[in-house]
PDB file of N, CA and C in Angstrom:
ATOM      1  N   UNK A   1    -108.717   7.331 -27.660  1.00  0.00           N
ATOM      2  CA  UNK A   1    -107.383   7.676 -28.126  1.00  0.00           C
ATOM      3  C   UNK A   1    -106.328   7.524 -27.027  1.00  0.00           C
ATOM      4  N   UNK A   2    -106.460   7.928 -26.086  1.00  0.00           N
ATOM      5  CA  UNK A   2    -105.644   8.237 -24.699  1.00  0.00           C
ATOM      6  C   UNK A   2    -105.457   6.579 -23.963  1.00  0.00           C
ATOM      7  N   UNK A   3    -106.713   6.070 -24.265  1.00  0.00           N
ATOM      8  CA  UNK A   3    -107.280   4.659 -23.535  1.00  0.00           C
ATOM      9  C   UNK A   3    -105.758   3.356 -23.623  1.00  0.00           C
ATOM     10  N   UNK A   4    -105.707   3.215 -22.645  1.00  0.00           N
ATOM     11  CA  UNK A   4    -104.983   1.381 -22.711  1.00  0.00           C
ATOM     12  C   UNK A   4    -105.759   0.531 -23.095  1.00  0.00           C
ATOM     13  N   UNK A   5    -105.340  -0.100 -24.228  1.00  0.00           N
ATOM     14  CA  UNK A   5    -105.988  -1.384 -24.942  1.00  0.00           C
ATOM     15  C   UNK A   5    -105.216  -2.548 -24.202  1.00  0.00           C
ATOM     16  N   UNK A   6    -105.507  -3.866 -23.265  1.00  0.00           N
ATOM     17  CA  UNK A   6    -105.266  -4.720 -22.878  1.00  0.00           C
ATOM     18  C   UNK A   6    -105.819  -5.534 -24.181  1.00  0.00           C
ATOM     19  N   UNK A   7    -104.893  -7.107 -24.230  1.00  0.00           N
ATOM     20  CA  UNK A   7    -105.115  -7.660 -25.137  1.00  0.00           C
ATOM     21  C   UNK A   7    -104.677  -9.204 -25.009  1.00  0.00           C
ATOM     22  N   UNK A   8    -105.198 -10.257 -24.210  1.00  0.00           N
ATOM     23  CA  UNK A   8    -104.684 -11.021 -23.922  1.00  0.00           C
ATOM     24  C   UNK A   8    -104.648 -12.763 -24.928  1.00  0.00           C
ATOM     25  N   UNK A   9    -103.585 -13.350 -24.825  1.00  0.00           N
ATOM     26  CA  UNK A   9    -103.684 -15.093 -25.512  1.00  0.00           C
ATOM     27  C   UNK A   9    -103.867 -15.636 -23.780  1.00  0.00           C
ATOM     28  N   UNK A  10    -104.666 -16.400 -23.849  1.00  0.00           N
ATOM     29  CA  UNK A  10    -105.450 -17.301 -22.531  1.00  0.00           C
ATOM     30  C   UNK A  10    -104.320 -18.479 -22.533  1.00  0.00           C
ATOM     31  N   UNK A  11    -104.052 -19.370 -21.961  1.00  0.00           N
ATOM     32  CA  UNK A  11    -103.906 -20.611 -22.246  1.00  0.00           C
ATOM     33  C   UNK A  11    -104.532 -21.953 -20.749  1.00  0.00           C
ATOM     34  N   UNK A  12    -105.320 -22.598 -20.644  1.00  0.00           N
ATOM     35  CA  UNK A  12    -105.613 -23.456 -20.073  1.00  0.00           C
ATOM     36  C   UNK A  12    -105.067 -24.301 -20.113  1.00  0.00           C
ATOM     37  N   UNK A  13    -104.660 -25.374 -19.103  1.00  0.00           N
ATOM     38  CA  UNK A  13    -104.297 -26.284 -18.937  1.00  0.00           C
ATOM     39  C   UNK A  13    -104.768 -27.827 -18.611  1.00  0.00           C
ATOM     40  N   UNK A  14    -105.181 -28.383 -19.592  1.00  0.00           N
ATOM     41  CA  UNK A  14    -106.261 -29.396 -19.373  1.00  0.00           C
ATOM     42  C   UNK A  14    -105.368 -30.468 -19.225  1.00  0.00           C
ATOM     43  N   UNK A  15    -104.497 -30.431 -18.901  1.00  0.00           N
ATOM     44  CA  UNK A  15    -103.731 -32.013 -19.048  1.00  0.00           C
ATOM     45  C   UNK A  15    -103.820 -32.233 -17.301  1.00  0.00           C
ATOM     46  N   UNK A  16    -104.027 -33.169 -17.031  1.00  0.00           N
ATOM     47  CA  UNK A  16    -103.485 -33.958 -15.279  1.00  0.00           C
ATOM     48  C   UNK A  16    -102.267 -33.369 -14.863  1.00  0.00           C
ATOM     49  N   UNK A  17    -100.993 -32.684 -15.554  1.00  0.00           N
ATOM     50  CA  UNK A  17     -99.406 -32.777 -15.486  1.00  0.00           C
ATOM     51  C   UNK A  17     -99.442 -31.402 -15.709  1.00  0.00           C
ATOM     52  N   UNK A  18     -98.210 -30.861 -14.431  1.00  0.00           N
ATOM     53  CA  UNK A  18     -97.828 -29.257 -14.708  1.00  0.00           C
ATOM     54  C   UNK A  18     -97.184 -29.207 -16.070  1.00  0.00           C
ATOM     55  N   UNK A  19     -97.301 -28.327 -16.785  1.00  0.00           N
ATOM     56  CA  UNK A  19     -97.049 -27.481 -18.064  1.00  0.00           C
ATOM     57  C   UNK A  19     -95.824 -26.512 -18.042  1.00  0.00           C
ATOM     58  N   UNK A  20     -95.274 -26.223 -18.972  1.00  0.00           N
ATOM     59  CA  UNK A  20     -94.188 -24.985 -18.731  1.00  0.00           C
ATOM     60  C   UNK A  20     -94.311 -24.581 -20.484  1.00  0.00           C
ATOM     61  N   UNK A  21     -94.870 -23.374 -20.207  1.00  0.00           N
ATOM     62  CA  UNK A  21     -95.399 -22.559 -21.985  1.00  0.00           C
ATOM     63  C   UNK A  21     -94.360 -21.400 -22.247  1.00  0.00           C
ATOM     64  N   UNK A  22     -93.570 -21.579 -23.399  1.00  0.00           N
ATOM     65  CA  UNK A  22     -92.505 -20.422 -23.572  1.00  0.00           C
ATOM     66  C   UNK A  22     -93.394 -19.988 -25.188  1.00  0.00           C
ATOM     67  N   UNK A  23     -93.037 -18.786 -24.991  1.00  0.00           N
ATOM     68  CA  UNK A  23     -93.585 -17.932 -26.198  1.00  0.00           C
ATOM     69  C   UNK A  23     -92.702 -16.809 -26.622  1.00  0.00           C
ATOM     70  N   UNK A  24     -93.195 -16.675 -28.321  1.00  0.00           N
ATOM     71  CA  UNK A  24     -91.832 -16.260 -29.172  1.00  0.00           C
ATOM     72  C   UNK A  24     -92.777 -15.362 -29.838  1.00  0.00           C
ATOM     73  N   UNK A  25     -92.407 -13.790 -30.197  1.00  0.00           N
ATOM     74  CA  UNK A  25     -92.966 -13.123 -31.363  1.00  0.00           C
ATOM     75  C   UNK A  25     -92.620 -13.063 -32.197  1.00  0.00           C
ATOM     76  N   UNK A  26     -94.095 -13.223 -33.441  1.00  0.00           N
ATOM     77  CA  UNK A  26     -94.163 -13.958 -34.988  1.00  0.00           C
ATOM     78  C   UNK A  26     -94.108 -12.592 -35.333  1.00  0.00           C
ATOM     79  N   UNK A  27     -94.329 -11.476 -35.311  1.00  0.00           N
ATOM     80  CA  UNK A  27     -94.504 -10.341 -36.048  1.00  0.00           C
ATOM     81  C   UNK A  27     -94.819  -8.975 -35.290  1.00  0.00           C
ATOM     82  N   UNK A  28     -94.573  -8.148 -35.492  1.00  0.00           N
ATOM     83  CA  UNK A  28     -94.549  -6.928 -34.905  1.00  0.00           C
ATOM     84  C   UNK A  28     -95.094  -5.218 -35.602  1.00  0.00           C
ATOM     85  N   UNK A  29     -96.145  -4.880 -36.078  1.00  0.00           N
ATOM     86  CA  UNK A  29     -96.261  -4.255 -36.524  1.00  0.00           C
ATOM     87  C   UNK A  29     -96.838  -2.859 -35.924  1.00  0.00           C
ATOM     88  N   UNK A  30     -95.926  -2.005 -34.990  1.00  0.00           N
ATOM     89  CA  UNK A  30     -96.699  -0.569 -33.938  1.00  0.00           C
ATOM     90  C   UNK A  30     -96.178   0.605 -34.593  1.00  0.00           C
ATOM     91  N   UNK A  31     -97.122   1.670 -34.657  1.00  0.00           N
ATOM     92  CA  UNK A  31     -96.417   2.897 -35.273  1.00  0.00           C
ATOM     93  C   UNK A  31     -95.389   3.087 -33.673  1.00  0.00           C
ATOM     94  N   UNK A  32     -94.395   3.621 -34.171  1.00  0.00           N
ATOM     95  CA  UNK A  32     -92.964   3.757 -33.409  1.00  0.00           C
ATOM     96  C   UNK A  32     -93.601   4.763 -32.104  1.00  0.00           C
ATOM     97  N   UNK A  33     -94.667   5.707 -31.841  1.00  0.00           N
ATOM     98  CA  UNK A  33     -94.380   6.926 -31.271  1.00  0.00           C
ATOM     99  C   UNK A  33     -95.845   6.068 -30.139  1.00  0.00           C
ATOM    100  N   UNK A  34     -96.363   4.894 -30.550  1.00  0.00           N
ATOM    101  CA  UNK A  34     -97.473   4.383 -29.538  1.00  0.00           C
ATOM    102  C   UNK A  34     -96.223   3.753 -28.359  1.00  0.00           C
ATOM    103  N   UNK A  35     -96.882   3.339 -27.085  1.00  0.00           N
ATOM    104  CA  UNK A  35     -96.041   2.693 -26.000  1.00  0.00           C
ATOM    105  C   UNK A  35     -96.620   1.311 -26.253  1.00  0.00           C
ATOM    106  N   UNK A  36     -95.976   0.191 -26.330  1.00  0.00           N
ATOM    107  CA  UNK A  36     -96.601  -1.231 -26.408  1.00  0.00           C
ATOM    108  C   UNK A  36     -95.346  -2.020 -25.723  1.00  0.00           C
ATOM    109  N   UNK A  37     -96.258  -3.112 -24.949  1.00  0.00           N
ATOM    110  CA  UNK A  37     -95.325  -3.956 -23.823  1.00  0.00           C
ATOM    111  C   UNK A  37     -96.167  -5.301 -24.073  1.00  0.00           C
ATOM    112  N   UNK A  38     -95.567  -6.358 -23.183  1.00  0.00           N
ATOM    113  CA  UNK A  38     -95.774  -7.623 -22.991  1.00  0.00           C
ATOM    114  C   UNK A  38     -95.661  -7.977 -21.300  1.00  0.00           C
ATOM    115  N   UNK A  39     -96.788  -8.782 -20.952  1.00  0.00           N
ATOM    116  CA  UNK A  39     -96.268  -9.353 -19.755  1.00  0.00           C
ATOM    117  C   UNK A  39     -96.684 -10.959 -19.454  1.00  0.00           C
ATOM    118  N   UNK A  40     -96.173 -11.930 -18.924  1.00  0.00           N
ATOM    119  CA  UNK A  40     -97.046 -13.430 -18.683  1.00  0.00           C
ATOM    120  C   UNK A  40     -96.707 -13.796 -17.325  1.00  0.00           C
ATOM    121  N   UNK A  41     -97.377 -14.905 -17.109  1.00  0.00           N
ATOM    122  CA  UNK A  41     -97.155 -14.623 -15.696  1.00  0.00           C
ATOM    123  C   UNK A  41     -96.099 -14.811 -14.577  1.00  0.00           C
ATOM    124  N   UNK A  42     -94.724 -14.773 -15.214  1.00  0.00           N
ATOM    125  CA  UNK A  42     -93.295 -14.065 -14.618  1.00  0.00           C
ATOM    126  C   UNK A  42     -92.898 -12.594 -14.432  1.00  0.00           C
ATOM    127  N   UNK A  43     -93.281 -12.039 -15.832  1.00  0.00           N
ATOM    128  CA  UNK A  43     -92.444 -10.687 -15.751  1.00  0.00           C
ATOM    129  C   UNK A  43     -93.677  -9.922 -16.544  1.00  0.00           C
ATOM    130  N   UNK A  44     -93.365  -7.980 -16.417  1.00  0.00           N
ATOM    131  CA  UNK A  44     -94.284  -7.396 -17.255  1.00  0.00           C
ATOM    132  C   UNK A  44     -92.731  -6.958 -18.030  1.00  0.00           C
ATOM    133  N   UNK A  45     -92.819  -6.900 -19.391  1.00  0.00           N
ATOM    134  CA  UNK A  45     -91.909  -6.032 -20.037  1.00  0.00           C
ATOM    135  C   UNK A  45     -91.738  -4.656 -20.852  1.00  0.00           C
ATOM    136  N   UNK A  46     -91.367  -3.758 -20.420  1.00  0.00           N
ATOM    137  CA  UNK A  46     -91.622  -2.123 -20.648  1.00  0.00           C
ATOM    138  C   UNK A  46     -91.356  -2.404 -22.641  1.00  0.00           C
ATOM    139  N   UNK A  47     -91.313  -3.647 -23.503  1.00  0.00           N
ATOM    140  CA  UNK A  47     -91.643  -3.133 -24.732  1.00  0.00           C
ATOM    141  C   UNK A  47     -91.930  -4.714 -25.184  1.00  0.00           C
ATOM    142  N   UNK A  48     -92.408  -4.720 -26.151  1.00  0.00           N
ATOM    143  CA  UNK A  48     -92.753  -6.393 -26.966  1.00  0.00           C
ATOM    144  C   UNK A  48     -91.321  -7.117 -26.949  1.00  0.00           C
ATOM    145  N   UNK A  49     -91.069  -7.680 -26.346  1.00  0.00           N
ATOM    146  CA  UNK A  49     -90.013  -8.240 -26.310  1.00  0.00           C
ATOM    147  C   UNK A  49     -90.093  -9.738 -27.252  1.00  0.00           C
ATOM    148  N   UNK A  50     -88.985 -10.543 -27.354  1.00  0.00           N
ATOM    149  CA  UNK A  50     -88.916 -11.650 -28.639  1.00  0.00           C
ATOM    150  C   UNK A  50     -89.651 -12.762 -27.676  1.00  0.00           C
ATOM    151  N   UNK A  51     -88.925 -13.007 -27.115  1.00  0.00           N
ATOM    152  CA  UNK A  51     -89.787 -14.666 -26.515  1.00  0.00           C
ATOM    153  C   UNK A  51     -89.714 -14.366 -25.229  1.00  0.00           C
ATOM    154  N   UNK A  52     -90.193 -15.573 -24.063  1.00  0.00           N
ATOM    155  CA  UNK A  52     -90.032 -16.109 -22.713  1.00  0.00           C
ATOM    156  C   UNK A  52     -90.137 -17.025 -22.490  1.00  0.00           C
ATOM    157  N   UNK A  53     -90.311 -17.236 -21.131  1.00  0.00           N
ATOM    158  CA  UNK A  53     -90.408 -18.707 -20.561  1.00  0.00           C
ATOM    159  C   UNK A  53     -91.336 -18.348 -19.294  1.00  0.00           C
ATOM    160  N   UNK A  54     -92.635 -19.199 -19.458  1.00  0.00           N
ATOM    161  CA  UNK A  54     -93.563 -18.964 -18.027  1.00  0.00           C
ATOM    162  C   UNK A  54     -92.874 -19.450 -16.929  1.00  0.00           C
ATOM    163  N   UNK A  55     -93.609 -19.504 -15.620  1.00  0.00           N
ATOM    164  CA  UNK A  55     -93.689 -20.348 -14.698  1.00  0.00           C
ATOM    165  C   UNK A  55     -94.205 -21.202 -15.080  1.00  0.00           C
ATOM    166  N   UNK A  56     -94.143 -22.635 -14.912  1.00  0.00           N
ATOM    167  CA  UNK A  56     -94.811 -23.983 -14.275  1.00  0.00           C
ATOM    168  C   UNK A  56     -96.599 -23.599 -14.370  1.00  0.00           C
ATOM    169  N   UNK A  57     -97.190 -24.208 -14.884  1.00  0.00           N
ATOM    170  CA  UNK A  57     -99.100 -24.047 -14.992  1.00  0.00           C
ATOM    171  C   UNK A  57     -98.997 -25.366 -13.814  1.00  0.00           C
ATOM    172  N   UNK A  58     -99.707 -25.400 -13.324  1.00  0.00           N
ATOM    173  CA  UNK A  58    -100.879 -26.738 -12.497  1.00  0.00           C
ATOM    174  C   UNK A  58    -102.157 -26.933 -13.361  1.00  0.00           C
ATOM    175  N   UNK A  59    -102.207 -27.950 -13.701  1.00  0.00           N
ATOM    176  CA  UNK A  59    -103.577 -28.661 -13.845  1.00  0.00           C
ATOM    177  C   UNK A  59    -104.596 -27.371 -13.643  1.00  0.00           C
ATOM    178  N   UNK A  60    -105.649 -27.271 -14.721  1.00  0.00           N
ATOM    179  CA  UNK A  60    -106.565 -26.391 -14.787  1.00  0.00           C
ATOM    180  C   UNK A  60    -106.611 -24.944 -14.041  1.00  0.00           C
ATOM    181  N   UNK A  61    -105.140 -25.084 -14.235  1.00  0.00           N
ATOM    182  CA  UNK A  61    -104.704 -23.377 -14.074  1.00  0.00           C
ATOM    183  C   UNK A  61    -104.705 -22.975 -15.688  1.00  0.00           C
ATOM    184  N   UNK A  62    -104.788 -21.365 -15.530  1.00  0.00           N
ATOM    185  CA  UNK A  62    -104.580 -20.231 -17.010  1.00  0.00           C
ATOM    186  C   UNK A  62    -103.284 -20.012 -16.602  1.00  0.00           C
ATOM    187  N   UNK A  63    -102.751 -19.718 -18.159  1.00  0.00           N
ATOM    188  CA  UNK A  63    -101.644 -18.527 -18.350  1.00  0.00           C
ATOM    189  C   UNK A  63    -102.492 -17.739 -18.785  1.00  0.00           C
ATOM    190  N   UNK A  64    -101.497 -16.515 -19.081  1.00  0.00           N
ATOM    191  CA  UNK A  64    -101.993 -15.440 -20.118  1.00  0.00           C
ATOM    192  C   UNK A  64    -100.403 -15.049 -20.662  1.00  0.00           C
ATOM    193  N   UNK A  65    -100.865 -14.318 -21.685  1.00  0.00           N
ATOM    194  CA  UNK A  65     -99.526 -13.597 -22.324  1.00  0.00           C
ATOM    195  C   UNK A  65    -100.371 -11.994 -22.611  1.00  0.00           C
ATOM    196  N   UNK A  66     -99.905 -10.841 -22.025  1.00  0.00           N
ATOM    197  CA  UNK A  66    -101.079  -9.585 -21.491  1.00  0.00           C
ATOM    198  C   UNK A  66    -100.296  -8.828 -22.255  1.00  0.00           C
ATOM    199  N   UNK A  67    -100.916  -8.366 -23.797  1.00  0.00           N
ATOM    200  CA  UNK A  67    -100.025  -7.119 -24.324  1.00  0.00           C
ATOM    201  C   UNK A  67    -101.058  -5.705 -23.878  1.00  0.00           C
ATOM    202  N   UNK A  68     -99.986  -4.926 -23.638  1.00  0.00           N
ATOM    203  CA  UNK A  68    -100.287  -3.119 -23.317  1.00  0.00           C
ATOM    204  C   UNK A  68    -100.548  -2.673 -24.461  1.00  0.00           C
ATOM    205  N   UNK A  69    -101.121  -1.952 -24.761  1.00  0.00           N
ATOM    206  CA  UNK A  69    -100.903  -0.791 -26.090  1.00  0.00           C
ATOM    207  C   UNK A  69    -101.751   0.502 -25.690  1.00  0.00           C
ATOM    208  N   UNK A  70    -100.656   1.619 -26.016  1.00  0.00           N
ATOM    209  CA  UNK A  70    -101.329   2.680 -25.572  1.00  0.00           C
ATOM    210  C   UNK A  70    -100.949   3.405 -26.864  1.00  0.00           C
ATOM    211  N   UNK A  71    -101.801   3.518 -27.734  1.00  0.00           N
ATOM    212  CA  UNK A  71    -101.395   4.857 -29.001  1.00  0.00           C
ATOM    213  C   UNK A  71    -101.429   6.384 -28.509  1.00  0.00           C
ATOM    214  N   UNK A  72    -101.690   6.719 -27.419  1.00  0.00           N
ATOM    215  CA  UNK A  72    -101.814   8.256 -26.642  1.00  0.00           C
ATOM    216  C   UNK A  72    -102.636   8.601 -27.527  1.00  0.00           C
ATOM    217  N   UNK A  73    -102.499   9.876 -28.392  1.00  0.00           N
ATOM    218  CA  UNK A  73    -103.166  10.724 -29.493  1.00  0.00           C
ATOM    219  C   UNK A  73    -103.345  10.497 -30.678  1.00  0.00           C
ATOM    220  N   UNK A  74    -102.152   9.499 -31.234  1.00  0.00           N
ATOM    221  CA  UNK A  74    -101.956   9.253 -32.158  1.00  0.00           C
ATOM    222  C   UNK A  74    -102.978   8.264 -33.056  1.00  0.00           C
ATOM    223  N   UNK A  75    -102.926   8.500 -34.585  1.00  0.00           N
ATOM    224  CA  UNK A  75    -104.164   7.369 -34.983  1.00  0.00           C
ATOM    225  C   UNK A  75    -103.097   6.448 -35.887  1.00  0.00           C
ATOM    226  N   UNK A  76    -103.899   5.461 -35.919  1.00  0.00           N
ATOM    227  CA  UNK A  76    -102.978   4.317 -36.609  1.00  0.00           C
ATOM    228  C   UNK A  76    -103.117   2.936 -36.303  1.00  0.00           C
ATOM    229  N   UNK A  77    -102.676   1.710 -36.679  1.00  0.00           N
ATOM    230  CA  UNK A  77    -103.256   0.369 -36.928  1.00  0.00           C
ATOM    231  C   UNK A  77    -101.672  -0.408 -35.854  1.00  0.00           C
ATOM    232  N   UNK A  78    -101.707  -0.990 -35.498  1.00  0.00           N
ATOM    233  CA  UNK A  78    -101.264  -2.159 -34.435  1.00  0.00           C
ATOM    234  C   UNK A  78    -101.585  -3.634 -35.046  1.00  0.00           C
ATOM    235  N   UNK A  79    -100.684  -4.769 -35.733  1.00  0.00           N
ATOM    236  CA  UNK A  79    -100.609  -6.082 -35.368  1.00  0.00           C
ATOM    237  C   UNK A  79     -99.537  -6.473 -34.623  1.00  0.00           C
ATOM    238  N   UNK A  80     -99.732  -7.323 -33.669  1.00  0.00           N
ATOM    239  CA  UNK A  80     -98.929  -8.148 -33.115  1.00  0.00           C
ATOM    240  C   UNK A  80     -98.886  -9.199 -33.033  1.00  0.00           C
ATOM    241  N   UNK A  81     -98.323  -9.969 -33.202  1.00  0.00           N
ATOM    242  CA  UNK A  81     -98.491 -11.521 -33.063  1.00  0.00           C
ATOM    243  C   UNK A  81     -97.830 -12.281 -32.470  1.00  0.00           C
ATOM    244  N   UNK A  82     -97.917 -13.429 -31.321  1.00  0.00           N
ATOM    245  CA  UNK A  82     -97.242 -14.033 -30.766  1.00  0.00           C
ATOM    246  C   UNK A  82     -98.030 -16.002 -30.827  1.00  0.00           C
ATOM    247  N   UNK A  83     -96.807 -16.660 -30.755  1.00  0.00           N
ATOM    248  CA  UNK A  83     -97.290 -18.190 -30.617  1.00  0.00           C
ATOM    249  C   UNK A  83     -96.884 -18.358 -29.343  1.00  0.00           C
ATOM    250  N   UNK A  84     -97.517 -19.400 -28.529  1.00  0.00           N
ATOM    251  CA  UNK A  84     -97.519 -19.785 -27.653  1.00  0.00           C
ATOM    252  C   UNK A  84     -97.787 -21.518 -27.468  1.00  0.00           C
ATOM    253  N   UNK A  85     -96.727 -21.924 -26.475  1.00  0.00           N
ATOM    254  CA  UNK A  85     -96.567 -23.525 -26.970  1.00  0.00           C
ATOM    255  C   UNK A  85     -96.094 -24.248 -25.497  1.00  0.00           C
ATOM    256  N   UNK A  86     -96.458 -25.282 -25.605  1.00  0.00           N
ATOM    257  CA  UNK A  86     -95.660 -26.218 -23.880  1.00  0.00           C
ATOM    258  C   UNK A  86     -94.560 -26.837 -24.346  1.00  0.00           C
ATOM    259  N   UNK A  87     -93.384 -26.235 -23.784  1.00  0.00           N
ATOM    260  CA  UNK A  87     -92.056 -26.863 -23.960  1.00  0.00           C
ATOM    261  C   UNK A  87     -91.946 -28.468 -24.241  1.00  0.00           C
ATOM    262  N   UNK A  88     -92.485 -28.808 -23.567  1.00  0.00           N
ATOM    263  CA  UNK A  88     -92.579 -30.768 -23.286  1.00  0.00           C
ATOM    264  C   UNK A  88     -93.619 -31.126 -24.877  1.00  0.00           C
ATOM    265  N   UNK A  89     -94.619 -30.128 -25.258  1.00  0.00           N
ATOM    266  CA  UNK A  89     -95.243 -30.811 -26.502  1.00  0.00           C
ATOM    267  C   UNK A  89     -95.445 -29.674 -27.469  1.00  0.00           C
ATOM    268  N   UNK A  90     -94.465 -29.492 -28.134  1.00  0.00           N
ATOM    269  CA  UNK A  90     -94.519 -27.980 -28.925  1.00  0.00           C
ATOM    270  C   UNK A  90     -95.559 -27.924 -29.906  1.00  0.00           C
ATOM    271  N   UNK A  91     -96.042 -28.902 -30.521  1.00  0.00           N
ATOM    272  CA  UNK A  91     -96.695 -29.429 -31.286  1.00  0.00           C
ATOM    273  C   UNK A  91     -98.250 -29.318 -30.903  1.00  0.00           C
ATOM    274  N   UNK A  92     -98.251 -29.849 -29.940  1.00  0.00           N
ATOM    275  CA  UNK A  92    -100.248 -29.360 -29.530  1.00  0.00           C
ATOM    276  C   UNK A  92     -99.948 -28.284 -29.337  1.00  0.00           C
TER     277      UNK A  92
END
């Protein structure tokens, strides 16, 4: 109950060519009184915020996009959803 749930989207980089991955949230569903954040690997943000923009990936480097969720005491259900995409090929 008390516990931090970490919850991460991976992203690898298999291409030869640095990458730059911006990500946007599709949906948001937290009971109001849990604490829930976002962080990737620029900034951590004290709540789910709408989109970003990474740093630059290298060649067979990870991102991540790292959501927090802490429900404290409280019981109740959490979706979140986020897409994640490379500026240069939004499409793959």
């Amino acid at each position: 109950m008390e516990d931090l749930e970490t919850l991460s989207i991976q992203q690898l980089n298999t291409s030869s060519k640095t990458i730059t991955l911006k990500w946007q949230k599709v949906s948001e569903n937290v009971p109001p009184i849990w604490e829930a954040s976002v962080c990737d690997n620029v900034n951590c943000n004290t709540s789910l915020v709408d989109s970003g923009t990474m740093n630059p990936l290298n060649p067979a480097d990870y991102a991540l996009l790292l959501l927090h969720i802490t429900p404290h005491i409280n019981y109740g259900k959490a979706i979140v959803r986020y897409a994640v995409w490379d500026i240069t090929n939004p499409a793959l």
